[in-house]
Each structure stands twice: as structure tokens, then as C-alpha cells.
C-alpha atoms as a PDB file:
ATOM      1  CA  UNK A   1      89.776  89.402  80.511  1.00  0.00           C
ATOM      2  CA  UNK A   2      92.395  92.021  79.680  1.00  0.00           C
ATOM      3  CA  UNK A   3      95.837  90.934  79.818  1.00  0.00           C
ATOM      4  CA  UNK A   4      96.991  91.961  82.940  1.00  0.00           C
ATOM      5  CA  UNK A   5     101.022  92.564  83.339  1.00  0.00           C
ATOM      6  CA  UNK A   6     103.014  90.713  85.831  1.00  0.00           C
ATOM      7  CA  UNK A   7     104.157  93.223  88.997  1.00  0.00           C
ATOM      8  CA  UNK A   8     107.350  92.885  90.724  1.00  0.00           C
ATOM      9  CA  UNK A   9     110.283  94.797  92.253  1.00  0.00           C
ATOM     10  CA  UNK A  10     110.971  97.678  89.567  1.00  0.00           C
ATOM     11  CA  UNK A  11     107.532  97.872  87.696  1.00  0.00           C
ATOM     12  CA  UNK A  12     105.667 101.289  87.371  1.00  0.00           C
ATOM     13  CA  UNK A  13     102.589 102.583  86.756  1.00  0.00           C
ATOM     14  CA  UNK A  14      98.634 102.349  86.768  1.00  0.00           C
ATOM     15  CA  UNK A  15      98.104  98.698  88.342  1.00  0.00           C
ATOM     16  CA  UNK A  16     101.416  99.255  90.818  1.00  0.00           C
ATOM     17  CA  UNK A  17      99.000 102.391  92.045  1.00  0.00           C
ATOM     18  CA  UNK A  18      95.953  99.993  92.140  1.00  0.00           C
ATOM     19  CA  UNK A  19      98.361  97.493  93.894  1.00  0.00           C
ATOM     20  CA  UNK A  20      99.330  99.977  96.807  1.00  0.00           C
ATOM     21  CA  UNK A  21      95.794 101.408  96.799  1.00  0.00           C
ATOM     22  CA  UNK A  22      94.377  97.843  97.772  1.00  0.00           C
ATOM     23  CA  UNK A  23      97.262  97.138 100.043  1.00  0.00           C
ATOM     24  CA  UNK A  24      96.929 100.145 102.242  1.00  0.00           C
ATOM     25  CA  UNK A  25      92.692  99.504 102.271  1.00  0.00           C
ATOM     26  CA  UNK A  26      93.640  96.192 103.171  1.00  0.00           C
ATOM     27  CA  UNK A  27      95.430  97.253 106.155  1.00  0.00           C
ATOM     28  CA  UNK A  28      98.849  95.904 104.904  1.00  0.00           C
ATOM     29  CA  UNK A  29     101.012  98.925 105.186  1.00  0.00           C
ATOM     30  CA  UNK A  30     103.224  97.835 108.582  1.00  0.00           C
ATOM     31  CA  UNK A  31     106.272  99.568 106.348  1.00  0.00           C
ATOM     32  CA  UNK A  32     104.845 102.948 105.859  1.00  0.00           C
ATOM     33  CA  UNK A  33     104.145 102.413 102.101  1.00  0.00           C
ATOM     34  CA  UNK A  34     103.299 105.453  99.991  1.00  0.00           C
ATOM     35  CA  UNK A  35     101.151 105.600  96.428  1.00  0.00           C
ATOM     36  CA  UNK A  36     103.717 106.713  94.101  1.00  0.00           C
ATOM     37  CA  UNK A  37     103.225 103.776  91.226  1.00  0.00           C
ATOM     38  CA  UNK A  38     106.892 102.694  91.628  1.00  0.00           C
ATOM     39  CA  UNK A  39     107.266  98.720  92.988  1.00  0.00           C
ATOM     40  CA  UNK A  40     109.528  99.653  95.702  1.00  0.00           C
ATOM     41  CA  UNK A  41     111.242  97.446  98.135  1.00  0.00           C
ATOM     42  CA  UNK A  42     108.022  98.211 100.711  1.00  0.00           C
ATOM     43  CA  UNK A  43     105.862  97.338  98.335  1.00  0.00           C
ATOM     44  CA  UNK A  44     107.510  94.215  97.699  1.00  0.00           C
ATOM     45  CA  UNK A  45     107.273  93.537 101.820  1.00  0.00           C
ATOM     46  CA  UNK A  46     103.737  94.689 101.821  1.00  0.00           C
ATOM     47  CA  UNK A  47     102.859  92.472  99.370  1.00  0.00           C
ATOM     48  CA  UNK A  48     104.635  89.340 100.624  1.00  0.00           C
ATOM     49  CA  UNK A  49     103.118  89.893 103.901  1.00  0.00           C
ATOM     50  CA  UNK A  50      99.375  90.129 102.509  1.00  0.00           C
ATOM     51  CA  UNK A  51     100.534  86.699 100.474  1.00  0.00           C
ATOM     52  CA  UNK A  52     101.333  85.350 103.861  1.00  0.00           C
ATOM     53  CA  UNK A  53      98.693  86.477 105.834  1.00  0.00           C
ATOM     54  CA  UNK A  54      96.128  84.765 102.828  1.00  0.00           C
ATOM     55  CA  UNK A  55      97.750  81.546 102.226  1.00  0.00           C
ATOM     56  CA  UNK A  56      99.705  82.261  99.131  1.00  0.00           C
ATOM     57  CA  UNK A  57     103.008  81.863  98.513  1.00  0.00           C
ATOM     58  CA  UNK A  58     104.611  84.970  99.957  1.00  0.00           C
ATOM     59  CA  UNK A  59     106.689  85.842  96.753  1.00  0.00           C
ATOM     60  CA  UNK A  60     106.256  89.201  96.933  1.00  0.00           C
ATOM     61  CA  UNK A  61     105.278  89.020  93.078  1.00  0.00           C
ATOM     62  CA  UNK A  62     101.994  90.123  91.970  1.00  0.00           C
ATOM     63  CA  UNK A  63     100.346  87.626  89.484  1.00  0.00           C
ATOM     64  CA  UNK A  64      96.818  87.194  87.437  1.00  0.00           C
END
């Protein structure tokens, strides 16, 4: 497996896209989040809510 980086409030990029892609398919976008590859503060809310909402702990950090 590749070595996937670690997202969280401030990261850019690629896999922050693929992060707010998935998010918005996933019906997680109650704060109006837009695709722009920055890890904003809504996607930091989108993502603790979908963490939530699964049964992981809602740390609004994005893991492998």
C-alpha cells in the first residue's frame, strides 16, 4: 500500500480533494463544503460528523 499522508486542519492537495469528493457523495456536506483541496474548518466539521455518524472517533482527522 502506498504511504498515504495524514489529513488535518491546514493540509492541501490531491487526497484533501479525494477527501471532500467522498464526503459530499457521502451526503456529509450539512456546512456547504466546496472542492478546493484546502482542509478548511468545514472540512474538518464534515469530517467529524461522518466519524460520528460511523462509529469512529469524531476527531475530525483523517487517518490510514
Amino acid at each position: 500500500m502506498d504511504n498515504l499522508p495524514t489529513l488535518k486542519s491546514g493540509s492541501t492537495g490531491y487526497y484533501v480533494t479525494i477527501l471532500q469528493l467522498n464526503l459530499i457523495g457521502l451526503g456529509v456536506n450539512y456546512e456547504k463544503l466546496a472542492i478546493t483541496g484546502f482542509f478548511d474548518e468545514k472540512t474538518h466539521k464534515c469530517t467529524k460528523i461522518f466519524q460520528e455518524k460511523t462509529k469512529l472517533k469524531p476527531t475530525g482527522i483523517v487517518e490510514v
